[in-house]
PDB file of N, CA and C in Angstrom:
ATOM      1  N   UNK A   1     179.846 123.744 186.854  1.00  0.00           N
ATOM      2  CA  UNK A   1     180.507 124.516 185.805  1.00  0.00           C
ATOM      3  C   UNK A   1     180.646 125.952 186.304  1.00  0.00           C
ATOM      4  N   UNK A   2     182.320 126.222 186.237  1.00  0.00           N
ATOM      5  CA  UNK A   2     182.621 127.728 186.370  1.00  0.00           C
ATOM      6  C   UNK A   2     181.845 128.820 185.087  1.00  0.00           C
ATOM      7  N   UNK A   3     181.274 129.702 185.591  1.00  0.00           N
ATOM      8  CA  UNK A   3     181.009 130.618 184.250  1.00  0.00           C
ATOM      9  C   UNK A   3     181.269 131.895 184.618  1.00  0.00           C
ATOM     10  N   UNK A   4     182.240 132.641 184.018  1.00  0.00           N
ATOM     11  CA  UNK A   4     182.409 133.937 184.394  1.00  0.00           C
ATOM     12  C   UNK A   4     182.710 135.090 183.264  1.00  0.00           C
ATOM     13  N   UNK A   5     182.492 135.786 183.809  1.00  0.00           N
ATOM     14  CA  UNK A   5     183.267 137.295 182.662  1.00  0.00           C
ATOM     15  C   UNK A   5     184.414 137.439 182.782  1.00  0.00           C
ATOM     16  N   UNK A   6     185.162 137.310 183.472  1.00  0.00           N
ATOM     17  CA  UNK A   6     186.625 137.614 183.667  1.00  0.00           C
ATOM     18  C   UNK A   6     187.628 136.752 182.588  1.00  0.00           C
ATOM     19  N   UNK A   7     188.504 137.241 182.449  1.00  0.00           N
ATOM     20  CA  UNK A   7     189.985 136.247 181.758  1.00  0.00           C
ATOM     21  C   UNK A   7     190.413 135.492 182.520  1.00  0.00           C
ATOM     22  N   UNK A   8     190.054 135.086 183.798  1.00  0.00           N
ATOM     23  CA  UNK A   8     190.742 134.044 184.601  1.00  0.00           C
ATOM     24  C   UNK A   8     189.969 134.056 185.877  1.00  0.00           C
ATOM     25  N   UNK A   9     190.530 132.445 186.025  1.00  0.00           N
ATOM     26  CA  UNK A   9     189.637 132.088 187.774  1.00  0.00           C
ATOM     27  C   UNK A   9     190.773 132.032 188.772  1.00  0.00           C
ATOM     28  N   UNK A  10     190.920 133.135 189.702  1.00  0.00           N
ATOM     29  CA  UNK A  10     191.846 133.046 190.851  1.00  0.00           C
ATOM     30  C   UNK A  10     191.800 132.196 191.519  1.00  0.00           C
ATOM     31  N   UNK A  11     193.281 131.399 191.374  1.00  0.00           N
ATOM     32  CA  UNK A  11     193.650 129.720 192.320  1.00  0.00           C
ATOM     33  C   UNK A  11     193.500 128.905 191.194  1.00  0.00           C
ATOM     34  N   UNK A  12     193.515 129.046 190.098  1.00  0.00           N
ATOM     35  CA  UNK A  12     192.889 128.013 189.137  1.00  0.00           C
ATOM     36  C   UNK A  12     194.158 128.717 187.855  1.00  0.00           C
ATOM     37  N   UNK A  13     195.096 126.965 187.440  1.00  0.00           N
ATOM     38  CA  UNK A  13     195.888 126.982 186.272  1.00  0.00           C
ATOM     39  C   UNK A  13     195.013 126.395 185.009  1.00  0.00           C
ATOM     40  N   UNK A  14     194.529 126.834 183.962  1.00  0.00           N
ATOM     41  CA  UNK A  14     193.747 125.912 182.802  1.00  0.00           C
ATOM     42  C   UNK A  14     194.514 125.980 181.370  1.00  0.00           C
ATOM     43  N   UNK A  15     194.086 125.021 180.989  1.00  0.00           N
ATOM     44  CA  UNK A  15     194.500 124.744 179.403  1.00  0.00           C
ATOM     45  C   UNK A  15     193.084 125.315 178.562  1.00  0.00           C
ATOM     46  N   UNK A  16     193.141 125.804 177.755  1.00  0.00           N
ATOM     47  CA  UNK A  16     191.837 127.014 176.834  1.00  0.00           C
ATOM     48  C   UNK A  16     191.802 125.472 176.183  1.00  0.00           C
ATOM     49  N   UNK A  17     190.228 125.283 175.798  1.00  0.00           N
ATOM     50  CA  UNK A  17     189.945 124.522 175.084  1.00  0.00           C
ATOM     51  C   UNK A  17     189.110 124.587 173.920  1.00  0.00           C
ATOM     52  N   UNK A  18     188.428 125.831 173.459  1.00  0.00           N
ATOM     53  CA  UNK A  18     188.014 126.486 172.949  1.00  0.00           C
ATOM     54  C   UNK A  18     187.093 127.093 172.867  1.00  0.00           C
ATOM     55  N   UNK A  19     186.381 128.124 171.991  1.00  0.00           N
ATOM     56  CA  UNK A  19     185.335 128.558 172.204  1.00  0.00           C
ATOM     57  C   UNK A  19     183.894 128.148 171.756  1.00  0.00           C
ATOM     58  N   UNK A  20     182.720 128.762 172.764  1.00  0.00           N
ATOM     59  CA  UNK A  20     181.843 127.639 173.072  1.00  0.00           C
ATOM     60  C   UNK A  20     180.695 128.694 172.714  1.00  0.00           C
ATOM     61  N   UNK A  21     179.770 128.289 172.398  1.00  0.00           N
ATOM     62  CA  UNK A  21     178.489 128.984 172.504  1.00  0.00           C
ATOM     63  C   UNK A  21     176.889 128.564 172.464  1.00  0.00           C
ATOM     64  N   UNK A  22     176.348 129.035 172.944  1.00  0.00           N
ATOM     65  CA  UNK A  22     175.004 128.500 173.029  1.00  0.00           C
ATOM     66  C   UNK A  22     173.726 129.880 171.761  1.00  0.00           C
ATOM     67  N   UNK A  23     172.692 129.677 171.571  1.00  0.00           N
ATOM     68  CA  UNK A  23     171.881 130.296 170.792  1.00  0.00           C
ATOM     69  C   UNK A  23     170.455 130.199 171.231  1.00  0.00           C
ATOM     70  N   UNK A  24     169.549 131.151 170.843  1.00  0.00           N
ATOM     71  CA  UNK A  24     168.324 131.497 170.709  1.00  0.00           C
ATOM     72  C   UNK A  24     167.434 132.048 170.378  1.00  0.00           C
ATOM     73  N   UNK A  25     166.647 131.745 169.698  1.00  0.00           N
ATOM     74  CA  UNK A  25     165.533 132.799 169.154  1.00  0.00           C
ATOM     75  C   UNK A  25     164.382 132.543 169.419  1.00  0.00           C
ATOM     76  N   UNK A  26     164.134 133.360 169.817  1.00  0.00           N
ATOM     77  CA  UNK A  26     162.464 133.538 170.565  1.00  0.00           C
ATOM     78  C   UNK A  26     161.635 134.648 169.664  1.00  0.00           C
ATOM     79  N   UNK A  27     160.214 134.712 169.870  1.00  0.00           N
ATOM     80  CA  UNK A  27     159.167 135.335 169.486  1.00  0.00           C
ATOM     81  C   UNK A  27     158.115 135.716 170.575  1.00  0.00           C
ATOM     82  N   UNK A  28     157.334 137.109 170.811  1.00  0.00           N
ATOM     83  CA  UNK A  28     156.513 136.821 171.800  1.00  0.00           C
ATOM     84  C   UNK A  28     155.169 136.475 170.940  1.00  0.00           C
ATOM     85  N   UNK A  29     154.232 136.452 171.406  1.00  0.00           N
ATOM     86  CA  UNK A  29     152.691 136.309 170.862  1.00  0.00           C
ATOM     87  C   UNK A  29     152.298 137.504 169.981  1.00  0.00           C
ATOM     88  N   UNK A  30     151.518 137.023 169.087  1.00  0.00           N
ATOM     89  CA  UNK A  30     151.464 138.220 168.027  1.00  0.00           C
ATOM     90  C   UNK A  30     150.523 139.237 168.919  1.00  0.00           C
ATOM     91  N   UNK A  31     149.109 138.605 169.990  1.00  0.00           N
ATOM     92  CA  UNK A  31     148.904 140.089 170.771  1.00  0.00           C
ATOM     93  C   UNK A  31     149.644 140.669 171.220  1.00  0.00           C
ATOM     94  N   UNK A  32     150.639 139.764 172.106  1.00  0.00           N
ATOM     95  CA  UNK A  32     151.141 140.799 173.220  1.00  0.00           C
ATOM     96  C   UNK A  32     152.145 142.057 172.250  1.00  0.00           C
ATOM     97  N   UNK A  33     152.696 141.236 171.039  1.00  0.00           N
ATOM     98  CA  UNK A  33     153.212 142.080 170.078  1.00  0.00           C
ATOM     99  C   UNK A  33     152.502 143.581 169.683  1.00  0.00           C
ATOM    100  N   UNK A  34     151.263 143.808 169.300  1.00  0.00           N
ATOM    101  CA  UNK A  34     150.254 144.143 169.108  1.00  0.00           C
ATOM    102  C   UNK A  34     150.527 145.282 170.536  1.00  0.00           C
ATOM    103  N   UNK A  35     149.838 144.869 171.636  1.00  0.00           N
ATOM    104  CA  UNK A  35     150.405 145.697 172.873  1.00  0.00           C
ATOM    105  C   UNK A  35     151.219 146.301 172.792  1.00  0.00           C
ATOM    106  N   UNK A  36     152.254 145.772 172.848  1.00  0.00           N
ATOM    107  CA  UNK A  36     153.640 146.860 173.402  1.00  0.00           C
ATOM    108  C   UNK A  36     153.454 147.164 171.880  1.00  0.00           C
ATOM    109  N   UNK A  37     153.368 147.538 170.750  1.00  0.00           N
ATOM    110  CA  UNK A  37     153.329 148.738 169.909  1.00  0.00           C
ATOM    111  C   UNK A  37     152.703 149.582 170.121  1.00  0.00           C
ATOM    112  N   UNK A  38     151.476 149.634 170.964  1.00  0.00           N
ATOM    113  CA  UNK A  38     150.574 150.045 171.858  1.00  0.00           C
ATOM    114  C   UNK A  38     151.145 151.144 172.961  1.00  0.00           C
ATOM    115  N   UNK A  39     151.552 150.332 173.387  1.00  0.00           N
ATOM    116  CA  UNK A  39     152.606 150.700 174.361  1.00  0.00           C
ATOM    117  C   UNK A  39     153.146 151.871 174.729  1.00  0.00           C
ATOM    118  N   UNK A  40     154.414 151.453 173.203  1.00  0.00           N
ATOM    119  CA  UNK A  40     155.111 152.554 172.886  1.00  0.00           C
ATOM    120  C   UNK A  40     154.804 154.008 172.750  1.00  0.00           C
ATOM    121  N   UNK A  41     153.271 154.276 172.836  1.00  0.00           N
ATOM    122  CA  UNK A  41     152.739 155.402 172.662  1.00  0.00           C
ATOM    123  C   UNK A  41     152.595 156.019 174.158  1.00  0.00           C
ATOM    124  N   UNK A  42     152.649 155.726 175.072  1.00  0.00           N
ATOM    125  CA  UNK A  42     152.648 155.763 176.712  1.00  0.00           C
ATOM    126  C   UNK A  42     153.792 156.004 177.617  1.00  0.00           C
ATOM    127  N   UNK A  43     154.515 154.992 176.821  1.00  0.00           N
ATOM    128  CA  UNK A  43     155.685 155.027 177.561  1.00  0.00           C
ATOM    129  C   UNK A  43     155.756 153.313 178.937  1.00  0.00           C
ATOM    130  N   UNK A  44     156.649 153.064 179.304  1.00  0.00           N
ATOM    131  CA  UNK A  44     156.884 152.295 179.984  1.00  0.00           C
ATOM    132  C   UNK A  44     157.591 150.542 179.940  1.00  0.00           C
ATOM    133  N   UNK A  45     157.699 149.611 181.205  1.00  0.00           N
ATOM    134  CA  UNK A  45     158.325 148.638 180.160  1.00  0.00           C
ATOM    135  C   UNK A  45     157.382 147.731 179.823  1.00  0.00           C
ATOM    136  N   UNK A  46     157.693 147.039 178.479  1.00  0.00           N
ATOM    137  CA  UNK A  46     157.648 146.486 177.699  1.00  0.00           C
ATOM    138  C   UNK A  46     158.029 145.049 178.548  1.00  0.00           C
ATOM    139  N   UNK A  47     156.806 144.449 179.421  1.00  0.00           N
ATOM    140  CA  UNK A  47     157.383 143.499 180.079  1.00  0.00           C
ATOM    141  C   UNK A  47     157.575 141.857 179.285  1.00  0.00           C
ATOM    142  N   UNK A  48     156.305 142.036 178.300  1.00  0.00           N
ATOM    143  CA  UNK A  48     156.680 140.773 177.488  1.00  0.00           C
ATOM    144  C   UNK A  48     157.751 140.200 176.980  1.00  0.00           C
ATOM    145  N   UNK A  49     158.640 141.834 176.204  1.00  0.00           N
ATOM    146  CA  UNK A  49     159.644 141.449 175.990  1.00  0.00           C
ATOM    147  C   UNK A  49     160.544 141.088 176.649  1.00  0.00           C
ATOM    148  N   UNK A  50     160.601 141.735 177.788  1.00  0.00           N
ATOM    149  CA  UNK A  50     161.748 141.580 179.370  1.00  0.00           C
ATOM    150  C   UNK A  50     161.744 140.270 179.445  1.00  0.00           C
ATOM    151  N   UNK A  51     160.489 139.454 179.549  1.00  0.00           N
ATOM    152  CA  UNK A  51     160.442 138.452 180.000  1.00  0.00           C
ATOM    153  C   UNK A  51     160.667 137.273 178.645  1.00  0.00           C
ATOM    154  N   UNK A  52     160.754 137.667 177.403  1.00  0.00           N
ATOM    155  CA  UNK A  52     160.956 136.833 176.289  1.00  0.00           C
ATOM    156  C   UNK A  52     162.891 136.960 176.483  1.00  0.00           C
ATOM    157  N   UNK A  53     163.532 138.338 176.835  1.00  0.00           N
ATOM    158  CA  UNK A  53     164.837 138.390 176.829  1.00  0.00           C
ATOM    159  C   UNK A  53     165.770 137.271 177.681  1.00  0.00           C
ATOM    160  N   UNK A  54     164.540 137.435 179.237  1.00  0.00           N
ATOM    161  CA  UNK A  54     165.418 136.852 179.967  1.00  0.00           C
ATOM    162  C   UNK A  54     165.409 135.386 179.769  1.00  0.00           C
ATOM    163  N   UNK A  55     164.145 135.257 179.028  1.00  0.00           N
ATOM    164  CA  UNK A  55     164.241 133.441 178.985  1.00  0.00           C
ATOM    165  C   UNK A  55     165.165 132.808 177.856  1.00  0.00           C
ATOM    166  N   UNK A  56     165.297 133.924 176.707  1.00  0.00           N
ATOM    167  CA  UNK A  56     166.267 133.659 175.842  1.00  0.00           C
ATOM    168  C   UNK A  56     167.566 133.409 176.549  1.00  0.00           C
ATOM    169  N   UNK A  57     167.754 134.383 177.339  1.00  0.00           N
ATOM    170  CA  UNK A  57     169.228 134.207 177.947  1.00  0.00           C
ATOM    171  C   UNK A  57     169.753 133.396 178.657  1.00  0.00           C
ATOM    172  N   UNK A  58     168.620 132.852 179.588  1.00  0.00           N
ATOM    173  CA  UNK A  58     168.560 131.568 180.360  1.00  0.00           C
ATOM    174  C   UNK A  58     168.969 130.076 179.492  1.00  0.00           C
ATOM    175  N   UNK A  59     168.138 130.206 178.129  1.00  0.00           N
ATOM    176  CA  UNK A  59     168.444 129.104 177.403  1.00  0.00           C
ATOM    177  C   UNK A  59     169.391 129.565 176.709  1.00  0.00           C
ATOM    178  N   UNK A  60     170.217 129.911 176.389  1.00  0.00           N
ATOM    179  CA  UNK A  60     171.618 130.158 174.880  1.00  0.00           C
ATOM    180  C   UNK A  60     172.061 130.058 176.524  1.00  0.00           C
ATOM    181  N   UNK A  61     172.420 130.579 178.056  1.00  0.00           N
ATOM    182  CA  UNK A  61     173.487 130.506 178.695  1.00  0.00           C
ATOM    183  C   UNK A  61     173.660 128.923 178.678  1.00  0.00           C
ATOM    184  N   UNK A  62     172.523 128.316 178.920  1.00  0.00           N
ATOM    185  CA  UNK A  62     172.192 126.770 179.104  1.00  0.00           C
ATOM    186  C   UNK A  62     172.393 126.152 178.519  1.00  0.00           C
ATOM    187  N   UNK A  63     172.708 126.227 176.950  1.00  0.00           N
ATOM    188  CA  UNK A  63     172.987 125.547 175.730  1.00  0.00           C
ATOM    189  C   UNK A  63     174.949 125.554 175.726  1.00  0.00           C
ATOM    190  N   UNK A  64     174.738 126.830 175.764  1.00  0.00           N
ATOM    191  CA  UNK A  64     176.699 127.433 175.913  1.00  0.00           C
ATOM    192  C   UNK A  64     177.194 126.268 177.049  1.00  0.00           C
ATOM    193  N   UNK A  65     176.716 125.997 178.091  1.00  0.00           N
ATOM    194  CA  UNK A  65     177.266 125.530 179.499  1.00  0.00           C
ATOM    195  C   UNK A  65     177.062 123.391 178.651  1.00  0.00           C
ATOM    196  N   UNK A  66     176.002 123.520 178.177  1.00  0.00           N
ATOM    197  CA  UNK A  66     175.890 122.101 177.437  1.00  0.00           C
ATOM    198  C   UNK A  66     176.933 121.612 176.097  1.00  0.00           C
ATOM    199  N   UNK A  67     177.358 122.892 175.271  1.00  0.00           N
ATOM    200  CA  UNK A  67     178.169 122.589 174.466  1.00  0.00           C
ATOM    201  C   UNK A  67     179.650 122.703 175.374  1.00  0.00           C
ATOM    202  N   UNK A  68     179.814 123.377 176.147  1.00  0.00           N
ATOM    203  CA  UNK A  68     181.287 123.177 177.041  1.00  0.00           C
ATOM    204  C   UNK A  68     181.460 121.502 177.846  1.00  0.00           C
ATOM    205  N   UNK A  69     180.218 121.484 178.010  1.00  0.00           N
ATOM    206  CA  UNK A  69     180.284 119.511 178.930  1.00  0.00           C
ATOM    207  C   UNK A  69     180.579 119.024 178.303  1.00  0.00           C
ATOM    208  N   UNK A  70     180.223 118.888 176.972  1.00  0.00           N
ATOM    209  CA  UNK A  70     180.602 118.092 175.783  1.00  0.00           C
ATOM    210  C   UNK A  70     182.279 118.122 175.064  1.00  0.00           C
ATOM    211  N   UNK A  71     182.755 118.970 175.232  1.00  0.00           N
ATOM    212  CA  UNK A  71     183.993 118.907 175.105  1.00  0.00           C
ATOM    213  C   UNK A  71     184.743 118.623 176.594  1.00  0.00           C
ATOM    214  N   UNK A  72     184.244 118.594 177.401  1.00  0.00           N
ATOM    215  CA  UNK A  72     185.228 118.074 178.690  1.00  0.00           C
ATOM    216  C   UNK A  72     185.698 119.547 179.353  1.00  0.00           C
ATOM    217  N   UNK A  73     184.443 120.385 179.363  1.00  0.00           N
ATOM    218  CA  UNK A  73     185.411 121.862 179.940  1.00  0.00           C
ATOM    219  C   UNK A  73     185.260 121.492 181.326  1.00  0.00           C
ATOM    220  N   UNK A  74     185.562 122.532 182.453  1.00  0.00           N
ATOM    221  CA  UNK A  74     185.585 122.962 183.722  1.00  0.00           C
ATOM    222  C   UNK A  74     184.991 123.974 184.039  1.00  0.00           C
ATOM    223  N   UNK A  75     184.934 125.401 183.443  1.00  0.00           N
ATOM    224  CA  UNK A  75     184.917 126.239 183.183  1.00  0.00           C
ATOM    225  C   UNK A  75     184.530 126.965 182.091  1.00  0.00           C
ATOM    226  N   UNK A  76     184.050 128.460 181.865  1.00  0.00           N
ATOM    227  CA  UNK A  76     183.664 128.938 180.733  1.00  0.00           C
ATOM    228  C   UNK A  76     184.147 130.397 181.248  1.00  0.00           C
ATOM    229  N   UNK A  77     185.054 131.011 180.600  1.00  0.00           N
ATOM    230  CA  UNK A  77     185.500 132.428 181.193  1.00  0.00           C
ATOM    231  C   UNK A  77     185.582 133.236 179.627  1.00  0.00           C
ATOM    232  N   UNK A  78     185.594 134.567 180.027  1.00  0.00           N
ATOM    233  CA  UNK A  78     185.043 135.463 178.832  1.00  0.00           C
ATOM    234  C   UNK A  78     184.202 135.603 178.408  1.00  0.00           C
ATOM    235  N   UNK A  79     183.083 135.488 179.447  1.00  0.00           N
ATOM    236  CA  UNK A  79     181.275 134.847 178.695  1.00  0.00           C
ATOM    237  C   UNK A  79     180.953 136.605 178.372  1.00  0.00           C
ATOM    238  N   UNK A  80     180.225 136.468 176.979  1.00  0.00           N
ATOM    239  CA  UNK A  80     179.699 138.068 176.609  1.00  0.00           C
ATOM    240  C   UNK A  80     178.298 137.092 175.660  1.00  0.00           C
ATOM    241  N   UNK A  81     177.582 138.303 175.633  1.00  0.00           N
ATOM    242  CA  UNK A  81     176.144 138.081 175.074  1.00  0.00           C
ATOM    243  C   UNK A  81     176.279 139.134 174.061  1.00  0.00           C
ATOM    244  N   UNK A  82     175.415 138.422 173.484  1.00  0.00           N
ATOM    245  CA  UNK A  82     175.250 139.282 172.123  1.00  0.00           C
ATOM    246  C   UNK A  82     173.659 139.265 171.737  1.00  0.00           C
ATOM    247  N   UNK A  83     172.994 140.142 170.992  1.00  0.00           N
ATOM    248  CA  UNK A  83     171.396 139.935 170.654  1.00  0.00           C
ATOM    249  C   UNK A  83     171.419 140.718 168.913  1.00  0.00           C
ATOM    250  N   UNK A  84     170.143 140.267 168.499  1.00  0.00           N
ATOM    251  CA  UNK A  84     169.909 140.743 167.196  1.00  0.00           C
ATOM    252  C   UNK A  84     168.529 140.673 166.779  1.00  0.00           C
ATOM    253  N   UNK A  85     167.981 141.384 165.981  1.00  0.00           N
ATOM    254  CA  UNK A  85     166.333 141.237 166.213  1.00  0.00           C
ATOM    255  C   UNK A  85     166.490 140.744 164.762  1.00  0.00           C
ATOM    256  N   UNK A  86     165.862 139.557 165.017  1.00  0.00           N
ATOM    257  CA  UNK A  86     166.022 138.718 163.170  1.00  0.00           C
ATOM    258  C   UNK A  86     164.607 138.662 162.309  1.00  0.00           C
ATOM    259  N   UNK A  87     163.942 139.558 162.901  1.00  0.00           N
ATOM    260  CA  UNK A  87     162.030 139.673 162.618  1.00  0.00           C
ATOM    261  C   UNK A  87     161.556 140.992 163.433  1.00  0.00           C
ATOM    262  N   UNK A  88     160.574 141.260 162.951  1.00  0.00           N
ATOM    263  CA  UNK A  88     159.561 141.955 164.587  1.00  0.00           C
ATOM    264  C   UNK A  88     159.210 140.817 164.986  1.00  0.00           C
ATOM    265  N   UNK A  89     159.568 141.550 166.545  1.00  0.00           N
ATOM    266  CA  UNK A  89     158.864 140.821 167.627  1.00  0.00           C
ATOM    267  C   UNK A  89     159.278 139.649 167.980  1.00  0.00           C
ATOM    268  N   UNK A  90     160.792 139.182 167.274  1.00  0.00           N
ATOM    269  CA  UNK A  90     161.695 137.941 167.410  1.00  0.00           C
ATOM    270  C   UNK A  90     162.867 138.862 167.413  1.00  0.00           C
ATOM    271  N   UNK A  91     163.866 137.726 168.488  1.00  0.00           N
ATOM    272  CA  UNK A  91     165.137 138.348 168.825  1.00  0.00           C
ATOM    273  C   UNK A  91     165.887 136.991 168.625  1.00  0.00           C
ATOM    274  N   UNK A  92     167.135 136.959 168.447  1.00  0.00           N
ATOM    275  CA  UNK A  92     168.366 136.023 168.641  1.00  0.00           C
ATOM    276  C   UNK A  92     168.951 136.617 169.924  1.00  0.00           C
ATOM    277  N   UNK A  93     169.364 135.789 170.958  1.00  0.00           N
ATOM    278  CA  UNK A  93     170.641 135.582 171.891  1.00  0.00           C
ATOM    279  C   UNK A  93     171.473 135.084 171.489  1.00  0.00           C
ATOM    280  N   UNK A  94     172.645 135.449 172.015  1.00  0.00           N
ATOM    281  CA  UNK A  94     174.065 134.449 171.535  1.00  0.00           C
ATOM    282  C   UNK A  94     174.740 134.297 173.270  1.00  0.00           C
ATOM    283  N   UNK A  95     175.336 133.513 173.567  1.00  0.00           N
ATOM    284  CA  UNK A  95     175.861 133.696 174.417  1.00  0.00           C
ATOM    285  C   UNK A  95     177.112 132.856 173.986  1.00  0.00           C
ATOM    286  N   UNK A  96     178.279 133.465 174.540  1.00  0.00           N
ATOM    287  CA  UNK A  96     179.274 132.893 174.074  1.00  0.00           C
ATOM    288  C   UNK A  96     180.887 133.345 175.246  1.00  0.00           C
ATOM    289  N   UNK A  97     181.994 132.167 175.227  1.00  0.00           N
ATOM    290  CA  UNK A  97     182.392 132.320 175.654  1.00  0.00           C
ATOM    291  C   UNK A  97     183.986 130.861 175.655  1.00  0.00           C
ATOM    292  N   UNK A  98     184.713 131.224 176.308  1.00  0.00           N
ATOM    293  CA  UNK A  98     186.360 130.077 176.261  1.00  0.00           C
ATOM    294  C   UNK A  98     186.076 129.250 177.026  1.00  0.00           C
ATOM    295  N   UNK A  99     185.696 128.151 176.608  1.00  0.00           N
ATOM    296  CA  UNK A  99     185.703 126.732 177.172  1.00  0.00           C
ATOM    297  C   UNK A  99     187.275 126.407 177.936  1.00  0.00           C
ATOM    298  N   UNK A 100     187.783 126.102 179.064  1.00  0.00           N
ATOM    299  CA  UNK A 100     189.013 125.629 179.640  1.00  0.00           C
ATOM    300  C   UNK A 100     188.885 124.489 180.363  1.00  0.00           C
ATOM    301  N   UNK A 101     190.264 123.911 181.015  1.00  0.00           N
ATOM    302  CA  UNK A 101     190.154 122.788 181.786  1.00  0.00           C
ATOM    303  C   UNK A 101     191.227 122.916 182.816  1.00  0.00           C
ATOM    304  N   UNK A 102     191.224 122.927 183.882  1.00  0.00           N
ATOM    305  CA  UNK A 102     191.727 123.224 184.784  1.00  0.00           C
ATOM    306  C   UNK A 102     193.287 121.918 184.885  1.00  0.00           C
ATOM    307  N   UNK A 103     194.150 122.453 185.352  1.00  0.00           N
ATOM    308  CA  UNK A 103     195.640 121.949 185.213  1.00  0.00           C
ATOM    309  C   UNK A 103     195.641 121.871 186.645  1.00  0.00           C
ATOM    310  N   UNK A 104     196.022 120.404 187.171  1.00  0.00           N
ATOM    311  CA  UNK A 104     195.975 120.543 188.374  1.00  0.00           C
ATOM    312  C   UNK A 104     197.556 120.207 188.952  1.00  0.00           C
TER     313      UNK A 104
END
């Protein structure tokens, strides 16, 4: 599976098949929560969360790329992320993006 940011894949004619997206919400541990409020008084990163972000993103990209197989894509172009904190210490990912199929 193609996945890109761009509006188009150079060498490649497609039919748009629609848009696709994957989701996630994660939480870290109520210590480590606890910590980085801690933290914040010091200064520095906040690696729990880094590491709660990137795994969110890993799964909503992974989900997005699973709901495009399912419709028969090729490709996923226009991919943008989106986040939202739906709690303390819980975040939503969105990842989202145009499912296509290549015209050969």
């Amino acid at each position: 599976m193609i996945v890109v940011s761009i509006d188009h894949i150079p060498g490649h004619d497609f039919e748009v098949l629609g848009m696709v997206q994957g989701t996630m919400v994660q939480t870290v541990h109520m210590g480590k929560d606890i910590f980085n409020g801690l933290k914040t008084l010091v200064g520095g990163e906040l690696t729990s969360y880094t590491e709660m972000m990137n795994s969110s993103r890993a799964t909503a990209i992974s989900r997005m790329i699973s709901n495009a197989n399912q419709i028969g894509a090729d490709a996923i172009i226009n991919v943008r992320y989106a986040s939202s904190q739906v709690m303390q210490g819980a975040a939503e990912v969105l990842a989202y993006g145009t499912a296509v199929k290549f015209i050969n």
